[in-house]
Protein backbone atom coordinates (compact mmCIF):
# COMPACT_ATOMS: atom_id res chain seq x y z
CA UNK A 1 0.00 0.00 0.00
CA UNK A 2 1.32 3.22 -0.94
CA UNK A 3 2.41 5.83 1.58
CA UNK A 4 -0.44 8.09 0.06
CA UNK A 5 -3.19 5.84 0.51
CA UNK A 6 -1.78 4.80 4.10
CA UNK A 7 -2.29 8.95 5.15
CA UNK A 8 -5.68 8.76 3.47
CA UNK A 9 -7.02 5.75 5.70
CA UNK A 10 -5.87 7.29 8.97
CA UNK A 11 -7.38 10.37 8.29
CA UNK A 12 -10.43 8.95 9.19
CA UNK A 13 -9.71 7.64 12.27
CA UNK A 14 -7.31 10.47 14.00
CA UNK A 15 -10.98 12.21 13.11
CA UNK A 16 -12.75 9.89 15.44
CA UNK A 17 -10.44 10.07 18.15
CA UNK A 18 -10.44 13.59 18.32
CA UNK A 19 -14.23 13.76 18.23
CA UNK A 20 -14.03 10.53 20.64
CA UNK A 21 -11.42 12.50 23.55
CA UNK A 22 -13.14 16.29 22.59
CA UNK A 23 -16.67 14.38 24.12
CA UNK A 24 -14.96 13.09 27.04
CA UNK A 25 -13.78 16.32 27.81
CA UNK A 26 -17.08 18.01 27.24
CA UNK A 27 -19.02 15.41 29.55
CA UNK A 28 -16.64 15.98 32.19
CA UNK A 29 -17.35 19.63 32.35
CA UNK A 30 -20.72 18.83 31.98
CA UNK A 31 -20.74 16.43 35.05
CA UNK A 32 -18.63 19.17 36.92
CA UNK A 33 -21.02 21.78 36.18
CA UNK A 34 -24.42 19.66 37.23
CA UNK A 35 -22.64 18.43 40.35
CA UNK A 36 -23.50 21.95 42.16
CA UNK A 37 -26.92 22.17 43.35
CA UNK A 38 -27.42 26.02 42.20
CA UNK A 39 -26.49 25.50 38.25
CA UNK A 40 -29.02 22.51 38.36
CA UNK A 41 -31.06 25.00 39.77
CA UNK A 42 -30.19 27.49 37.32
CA UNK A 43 -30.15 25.08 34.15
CA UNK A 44 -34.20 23.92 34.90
CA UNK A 45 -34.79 27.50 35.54
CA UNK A 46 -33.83 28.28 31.93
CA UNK A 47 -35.01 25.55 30.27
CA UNK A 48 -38.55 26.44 31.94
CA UNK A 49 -38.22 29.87 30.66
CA UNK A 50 -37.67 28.60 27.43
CA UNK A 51 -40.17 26.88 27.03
CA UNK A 52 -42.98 28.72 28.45
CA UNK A 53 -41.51 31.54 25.84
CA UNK A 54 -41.98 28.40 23.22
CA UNK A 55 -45.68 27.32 24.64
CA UNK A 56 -46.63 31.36 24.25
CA UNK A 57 -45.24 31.33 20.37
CA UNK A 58 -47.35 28.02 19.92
CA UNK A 59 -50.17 30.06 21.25
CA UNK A 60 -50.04 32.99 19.61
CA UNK A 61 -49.80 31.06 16.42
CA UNK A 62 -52.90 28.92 16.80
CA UNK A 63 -54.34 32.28 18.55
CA UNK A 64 -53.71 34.24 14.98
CA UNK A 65 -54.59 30.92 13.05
CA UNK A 66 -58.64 31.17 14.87
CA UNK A 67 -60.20 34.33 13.71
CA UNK A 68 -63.33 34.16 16.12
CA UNK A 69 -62.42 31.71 18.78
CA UNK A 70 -64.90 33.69 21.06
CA UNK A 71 -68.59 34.38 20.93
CA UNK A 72 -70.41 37.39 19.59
CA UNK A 73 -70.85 38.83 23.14
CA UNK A 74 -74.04 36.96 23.62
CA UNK A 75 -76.44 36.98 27.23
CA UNK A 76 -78.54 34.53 27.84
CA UNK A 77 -80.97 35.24 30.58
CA UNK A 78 -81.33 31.95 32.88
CA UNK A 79 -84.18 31.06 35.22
CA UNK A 80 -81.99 32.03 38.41
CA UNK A 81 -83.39 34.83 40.82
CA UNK A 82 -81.94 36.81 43.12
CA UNK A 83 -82.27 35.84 46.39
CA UNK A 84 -83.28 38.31 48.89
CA UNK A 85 -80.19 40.35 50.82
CA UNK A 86 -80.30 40.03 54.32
CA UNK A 87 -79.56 43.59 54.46
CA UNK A 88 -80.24 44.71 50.36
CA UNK A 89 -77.72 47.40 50.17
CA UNK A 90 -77.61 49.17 47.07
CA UNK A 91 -73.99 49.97 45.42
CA UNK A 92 -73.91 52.18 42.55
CA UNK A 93 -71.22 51.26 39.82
CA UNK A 94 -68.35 53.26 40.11
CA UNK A 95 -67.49 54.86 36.59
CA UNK A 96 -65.08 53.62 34.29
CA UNK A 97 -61.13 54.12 34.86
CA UNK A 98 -59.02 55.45 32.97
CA UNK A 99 -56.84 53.27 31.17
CA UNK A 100 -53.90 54.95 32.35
CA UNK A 101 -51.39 52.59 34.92
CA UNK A 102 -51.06 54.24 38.08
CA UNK A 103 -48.35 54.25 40.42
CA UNK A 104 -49.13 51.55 43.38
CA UNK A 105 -50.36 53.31 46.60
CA UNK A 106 -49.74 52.26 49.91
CA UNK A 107 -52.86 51.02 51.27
CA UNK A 108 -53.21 52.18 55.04
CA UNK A 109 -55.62 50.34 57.09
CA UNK A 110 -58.00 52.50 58.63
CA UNK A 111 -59.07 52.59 62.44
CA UNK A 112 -61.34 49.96 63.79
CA UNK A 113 -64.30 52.74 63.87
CA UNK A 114 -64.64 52.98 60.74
CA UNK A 115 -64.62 49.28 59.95
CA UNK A 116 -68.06 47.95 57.67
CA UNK A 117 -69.55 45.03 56.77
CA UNK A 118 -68.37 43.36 53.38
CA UNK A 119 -71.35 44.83 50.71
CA UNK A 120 -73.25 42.54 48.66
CA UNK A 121 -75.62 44.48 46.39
CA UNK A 122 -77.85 43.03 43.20
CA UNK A 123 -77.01 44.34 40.39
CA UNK A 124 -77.79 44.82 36.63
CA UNK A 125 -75.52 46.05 34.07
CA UNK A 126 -75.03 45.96 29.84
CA UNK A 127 -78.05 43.31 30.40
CA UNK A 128 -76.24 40.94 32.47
CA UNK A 129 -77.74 40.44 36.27
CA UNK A 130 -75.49 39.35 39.05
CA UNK A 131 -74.08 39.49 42.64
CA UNK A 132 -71.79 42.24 43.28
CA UNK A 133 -69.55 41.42 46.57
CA UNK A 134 -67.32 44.81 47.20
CA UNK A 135 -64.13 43.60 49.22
CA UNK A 136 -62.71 46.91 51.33
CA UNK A 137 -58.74 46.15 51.13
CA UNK A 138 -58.19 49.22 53.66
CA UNK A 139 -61.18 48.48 56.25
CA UNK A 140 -59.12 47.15 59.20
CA UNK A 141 -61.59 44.13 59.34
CA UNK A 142 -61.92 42.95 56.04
CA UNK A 143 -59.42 39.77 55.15
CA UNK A 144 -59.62 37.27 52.29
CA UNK A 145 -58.05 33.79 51.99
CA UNK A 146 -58.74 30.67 50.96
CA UNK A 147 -60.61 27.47 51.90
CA UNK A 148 -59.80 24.18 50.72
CA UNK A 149 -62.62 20.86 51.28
CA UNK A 150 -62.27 18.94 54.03
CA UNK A 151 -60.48 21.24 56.18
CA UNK A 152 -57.41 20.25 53.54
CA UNK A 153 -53.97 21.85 54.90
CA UNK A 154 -52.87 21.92 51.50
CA UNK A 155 -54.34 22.22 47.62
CA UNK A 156 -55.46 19.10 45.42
CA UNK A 157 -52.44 17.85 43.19
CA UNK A 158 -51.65 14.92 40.48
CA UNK A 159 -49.77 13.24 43.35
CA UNK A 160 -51.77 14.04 46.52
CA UNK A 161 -55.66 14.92 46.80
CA UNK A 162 -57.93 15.25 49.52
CA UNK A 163 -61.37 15.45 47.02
CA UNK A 164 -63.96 17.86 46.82
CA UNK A 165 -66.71 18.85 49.37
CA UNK A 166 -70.73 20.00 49.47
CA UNK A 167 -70.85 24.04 49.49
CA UNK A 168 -72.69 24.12 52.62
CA UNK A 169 -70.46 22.48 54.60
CA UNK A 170 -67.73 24.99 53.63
CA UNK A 171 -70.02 27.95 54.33
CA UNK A 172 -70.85 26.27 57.70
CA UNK A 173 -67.28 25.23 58.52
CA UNK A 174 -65.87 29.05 57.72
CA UNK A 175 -68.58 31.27 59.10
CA UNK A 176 -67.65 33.73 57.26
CA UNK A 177 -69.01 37.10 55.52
CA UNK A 178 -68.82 36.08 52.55
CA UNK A 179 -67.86 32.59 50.48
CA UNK A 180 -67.34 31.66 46.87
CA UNK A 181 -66.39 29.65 44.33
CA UNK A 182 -62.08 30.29 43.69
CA UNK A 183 -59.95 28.76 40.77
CA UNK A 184 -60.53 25.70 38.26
CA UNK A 185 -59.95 22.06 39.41
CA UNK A 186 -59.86 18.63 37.48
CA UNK A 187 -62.81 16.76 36.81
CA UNK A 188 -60.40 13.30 37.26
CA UNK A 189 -60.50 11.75 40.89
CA UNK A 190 -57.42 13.80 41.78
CA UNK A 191 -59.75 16.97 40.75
CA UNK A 192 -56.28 19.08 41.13
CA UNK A 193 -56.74 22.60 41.25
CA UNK A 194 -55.26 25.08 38.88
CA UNK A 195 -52.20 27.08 39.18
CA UNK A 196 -50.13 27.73 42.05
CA UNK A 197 -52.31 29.13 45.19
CA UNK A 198 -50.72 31.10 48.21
CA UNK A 199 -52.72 32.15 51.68
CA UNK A 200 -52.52 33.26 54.79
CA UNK A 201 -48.73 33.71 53.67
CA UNK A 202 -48.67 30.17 53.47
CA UNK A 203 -48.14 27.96 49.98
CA UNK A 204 -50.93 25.55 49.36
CA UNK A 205 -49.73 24.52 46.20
CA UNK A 206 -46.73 25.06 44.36
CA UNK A 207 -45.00 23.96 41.26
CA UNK A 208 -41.79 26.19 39.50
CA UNK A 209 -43.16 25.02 36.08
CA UNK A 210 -46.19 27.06 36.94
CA UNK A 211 -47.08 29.57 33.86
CA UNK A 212 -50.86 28.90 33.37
CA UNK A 213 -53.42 31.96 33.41
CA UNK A 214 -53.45 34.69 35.04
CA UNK A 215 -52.76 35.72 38.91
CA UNK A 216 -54.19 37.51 41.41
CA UNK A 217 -51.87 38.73 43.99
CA UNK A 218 -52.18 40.62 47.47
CA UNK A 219 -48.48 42.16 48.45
CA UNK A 220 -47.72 43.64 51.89
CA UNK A 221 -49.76 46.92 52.04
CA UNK A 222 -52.36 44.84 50.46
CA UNK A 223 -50.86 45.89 47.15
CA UNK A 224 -53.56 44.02 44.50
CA UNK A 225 -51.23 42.96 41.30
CA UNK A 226 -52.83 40.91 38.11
CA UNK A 227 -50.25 38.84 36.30
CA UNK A 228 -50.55 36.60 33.01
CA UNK A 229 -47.85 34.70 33.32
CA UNK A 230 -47.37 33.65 29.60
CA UNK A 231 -47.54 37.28 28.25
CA UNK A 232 -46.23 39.14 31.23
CA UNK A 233 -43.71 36.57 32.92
CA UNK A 234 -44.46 34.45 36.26
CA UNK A 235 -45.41 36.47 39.11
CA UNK A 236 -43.36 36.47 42.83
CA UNK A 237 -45.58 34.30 44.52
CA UNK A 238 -43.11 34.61 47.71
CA UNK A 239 -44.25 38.55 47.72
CA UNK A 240 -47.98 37.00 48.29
CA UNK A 241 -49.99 36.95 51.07
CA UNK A 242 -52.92 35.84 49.20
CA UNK A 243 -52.86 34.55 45.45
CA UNK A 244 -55.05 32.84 43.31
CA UNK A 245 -54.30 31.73 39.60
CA UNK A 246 -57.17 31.42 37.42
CA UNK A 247 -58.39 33.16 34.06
CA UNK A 248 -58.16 34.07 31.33
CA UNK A 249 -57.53 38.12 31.96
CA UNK A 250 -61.01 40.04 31.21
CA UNK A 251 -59.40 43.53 31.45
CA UNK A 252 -56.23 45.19 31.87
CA UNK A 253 -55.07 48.68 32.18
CA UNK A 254 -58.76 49.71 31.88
CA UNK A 255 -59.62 47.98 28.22
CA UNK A 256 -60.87 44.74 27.33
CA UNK A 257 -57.80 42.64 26.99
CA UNK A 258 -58.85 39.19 26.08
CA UNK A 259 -56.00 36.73 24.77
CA UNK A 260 -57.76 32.94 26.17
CA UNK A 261 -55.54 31.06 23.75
CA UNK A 262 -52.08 32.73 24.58
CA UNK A 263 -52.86 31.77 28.14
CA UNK A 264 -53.46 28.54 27.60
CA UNK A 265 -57.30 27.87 27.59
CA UNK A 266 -58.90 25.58 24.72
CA UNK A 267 -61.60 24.03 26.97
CA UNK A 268 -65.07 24.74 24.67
CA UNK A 269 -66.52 25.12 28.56
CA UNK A 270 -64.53 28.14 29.00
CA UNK A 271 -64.16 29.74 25.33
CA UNK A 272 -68.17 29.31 24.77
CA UNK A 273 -70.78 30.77 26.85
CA UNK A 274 -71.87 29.86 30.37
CA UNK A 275 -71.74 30.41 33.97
CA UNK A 276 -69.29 32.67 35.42
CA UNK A 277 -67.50 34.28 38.04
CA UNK A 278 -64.89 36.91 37.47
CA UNK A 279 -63.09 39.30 40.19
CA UNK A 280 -61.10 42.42 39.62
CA UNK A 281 -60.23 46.27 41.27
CA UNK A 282 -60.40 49.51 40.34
CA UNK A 283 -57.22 52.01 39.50
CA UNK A 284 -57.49 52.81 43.40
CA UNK A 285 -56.06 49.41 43.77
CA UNK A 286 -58.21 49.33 47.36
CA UNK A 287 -60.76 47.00 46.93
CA UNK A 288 -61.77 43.59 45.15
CA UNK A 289 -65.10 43.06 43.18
CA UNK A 290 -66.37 39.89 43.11
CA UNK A 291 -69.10 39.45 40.10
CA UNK A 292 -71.40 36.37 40.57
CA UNK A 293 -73.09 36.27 37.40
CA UNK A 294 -76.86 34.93 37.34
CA UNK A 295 -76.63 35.15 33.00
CA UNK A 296 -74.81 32.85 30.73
CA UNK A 297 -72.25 34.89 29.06
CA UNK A 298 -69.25 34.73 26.80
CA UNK A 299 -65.98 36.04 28.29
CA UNK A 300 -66.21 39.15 25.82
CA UNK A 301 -69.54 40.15 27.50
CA UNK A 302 -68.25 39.23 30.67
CA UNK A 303 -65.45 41.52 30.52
CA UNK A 304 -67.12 44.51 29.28
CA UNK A 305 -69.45 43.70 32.71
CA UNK A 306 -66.37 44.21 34.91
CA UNK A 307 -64.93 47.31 32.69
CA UNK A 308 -68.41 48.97 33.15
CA UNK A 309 -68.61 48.43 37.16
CA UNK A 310 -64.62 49.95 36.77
CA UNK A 311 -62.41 47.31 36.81
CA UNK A 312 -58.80 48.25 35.87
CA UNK A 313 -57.78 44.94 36.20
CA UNK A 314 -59.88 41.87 36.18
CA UNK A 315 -59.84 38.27 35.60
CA UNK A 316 -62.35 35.29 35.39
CA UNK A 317 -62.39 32.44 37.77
CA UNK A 318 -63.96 29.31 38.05
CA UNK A 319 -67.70 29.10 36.33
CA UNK A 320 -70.38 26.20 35.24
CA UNK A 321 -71.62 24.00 37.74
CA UNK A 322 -68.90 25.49 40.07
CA UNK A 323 -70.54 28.63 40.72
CA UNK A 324 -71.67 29.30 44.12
CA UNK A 325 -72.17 32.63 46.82
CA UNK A 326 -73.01 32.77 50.40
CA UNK A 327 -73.44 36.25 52.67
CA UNK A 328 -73.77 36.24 56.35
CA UNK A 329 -74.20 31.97 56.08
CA UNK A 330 -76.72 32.19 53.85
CA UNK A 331 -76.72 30.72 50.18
CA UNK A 332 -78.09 32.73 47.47
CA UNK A 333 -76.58 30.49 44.56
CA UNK A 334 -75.98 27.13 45.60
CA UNK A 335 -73.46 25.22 43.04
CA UNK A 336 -74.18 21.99 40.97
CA UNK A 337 -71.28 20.44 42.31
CA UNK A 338 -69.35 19.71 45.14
CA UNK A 339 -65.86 22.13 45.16
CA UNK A 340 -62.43 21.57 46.41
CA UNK A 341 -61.78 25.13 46.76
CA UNK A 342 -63.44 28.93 48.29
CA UNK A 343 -62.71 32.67 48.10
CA UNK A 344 -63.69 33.20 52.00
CA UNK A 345 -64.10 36.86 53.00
CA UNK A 346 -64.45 38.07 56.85
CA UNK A 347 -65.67 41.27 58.09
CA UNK A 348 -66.65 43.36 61.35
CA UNK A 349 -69.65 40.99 61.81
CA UNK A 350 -68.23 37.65 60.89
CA UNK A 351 -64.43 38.65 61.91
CA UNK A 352 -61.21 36.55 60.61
CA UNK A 353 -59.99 33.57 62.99
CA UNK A 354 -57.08 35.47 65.19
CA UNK A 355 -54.50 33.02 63.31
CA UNK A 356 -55.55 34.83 59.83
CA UNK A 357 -55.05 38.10 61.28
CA UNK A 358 -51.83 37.22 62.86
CA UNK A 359 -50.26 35.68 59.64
CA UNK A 360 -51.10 39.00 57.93
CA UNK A 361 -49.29 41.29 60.97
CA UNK A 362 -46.62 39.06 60.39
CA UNK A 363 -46.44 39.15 56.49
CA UNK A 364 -46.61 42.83 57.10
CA UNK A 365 -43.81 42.68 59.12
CA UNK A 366 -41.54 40.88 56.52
CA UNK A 367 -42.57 36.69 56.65
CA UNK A 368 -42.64 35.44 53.09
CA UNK A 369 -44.10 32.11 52.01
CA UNK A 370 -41.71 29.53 51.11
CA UNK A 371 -42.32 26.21 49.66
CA UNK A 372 -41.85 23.32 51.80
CA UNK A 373 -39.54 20.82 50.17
CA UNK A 374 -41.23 18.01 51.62
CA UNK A 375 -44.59 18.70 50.46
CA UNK A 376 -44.04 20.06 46.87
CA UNK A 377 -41.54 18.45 44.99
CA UNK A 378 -41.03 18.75 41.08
């Protein structure tokens, strides 16, 4: 064999070898780097970040790709009635905000004398009839968290699930002002509920791969903040004394912002018309409305509802068979089905459990929620 055609066949192979000892030496920085805990850390971080930016494009693409994905803004008047208000108080919708972002106040809690019962009014508005719970953020008596069924100490998951529950006996159990149907849960016999869910300053369900919907958050100074995690990043739920995910957004910064598909909703129950519940606040940022709707109602008709009663920010929540209000223990719109999950709100006359009000003096006073390792795992 000539000399030329010897060089030719080891060309080949001094390739291999190189390739071959230039892996090695790549896998071994590659084990060096994994072996610290924070760049794992950092590495999942990333890759989550990628591909929630990925599901979004995805989203966006079959969003563009459905030119009428919603309803035409249709009502359709159901055979509810109101039920009678113990006390009937009659709230007049505050006028639109402008859809200018303001700067987040402080919110000051006001002296115990001036402390008032949570309102509850029926109301009426661009044809649409429904419940209209007004949550005062600065009345020194008002708090809102959330109960899970069966006196759970933590939310429903895929791995661990502690079922669902009759209405009543979470109305009866929590004696509170006010209780109603939260966030969206599975229909499986884990019936998991959706997003990641923070109260009292506590975590009751937490997952970093989180980036579903959109988020309601209460910050020290009951600071409100509405987040859609797919459009406008994941929110801080450490910084949370009280969140909720749910969706999709109704309104933000004043206007009808609806984007369903971007956020991750293709369930027909939620795109079409039906049942709902939506809550949102005003450009004050000092108080919550909670809209119990008696109507069936697309979400675009829905959201011009809370823009009209001057939402800045608003959101829907769980609807269908799951919708459900009680004032001062009494129902006035039982659900269909049992729930695994309730907005509960206390007031002067049905006043928080001292351990509520304690976790929120000491969220105030810089506690954070953390996850506990043992519990939620991913």
């Amino acid at each position: 064999m000539s000399k030329r055609k010897q060089s030719e066949g080891c060309r080949p192979m001094l390739r291999r070898t190189f390739l071959f000892l230039t892996g090695l030496a790549l896998a071994r920085v590659v084990a060096d780097y994994f072996a610290i805990a924070q760049n794992r850390d950092s590495f999942l971080t990333l890759m989550g970040q990628l591909w929630q930016k990925s599901l979004a494009f995805l989203s966006s693409i079959q969003s563009n790709q459905t030119p009428q994905p919603l309803p035409n803004n249709p009502i359709i008047k159901s055979g509810k009635t109101n039920q009678p208000l113990r006390s009937n108080p009659i709230v007049k919708s505050p006028e639109s905000s402008p859809a200018v972002q303001p700067a987040q106040p402080q919110i000051i809690r006001r002296s115990a004398k001036q402390a008032k019962p949570v309102q509850v009014s029926s109301q009426n508005v661009a044809g649409a009839s429904f419940y209209l719970t007004t949550i005062d953020l600065a009345d020194p008596e008002i708090y809102i968290t959330i109960g899970l069924a069966n006196n759970a100490d933590f939310a429903n998951t895929s791995k661990v699930t502690r079922g669902d529950e009759p209405f009543e006996n979470m109305v009866a159990r929590y004696r509170a002002a006010v209780v109603a149907n939260g966030t969206f849960f599975g229909k499986d016999e884990q019936k998991s509920v959706l997003g990641n869910m923070v109260a009292a300053g506590k975590f009751l369900k937490y997952s970093r791969w989180e980036n579903y919907g959109t988020t309601l958050g209460i910050k020290a100074g009951n600071q409100l903040e509405m987040v859609t995690a797919r459009i406008e990043g994941k929110p801080d739920w450490s910084q949370h004394w009280f969140s909720l995910t749910c969706g999709p957004r109704l309104v933000k910064g004043g206007k009808v912002g609806l984007s369903p598909l971007s956020e991750g909703f293709k369930d027909s129950h939620v795109l079409g018309v039906g049942s709902r519940t939506a809550i949102g606040f005003p450009a004050s940022r000092d108080k919550l409305f909670l809209v119990t709707f008696l109507d069936s109602l697309s979400l675009e008709a829905e959201a011009k509802v809370m823009q009209a009663i001057g939402c800045f920010e608003a959101m829907n929540l769980d609807g269908g068979a799951s919708v459900g209000l009680a004032h001062q223990g009494q129902i006035l719109l039982p659900p269909g089905r049992n729930l695994t999950n309730v907005l509960v709100v206390y007031d002067r006359e049905y006043p928080a459990p001292a351990q509520l009000k304690q976790s929120w003096e000491r969220f105030q006073k810089g506690s954070r929620p953390s996850p506990d390792p043992s519990v939620f795992f991913d």
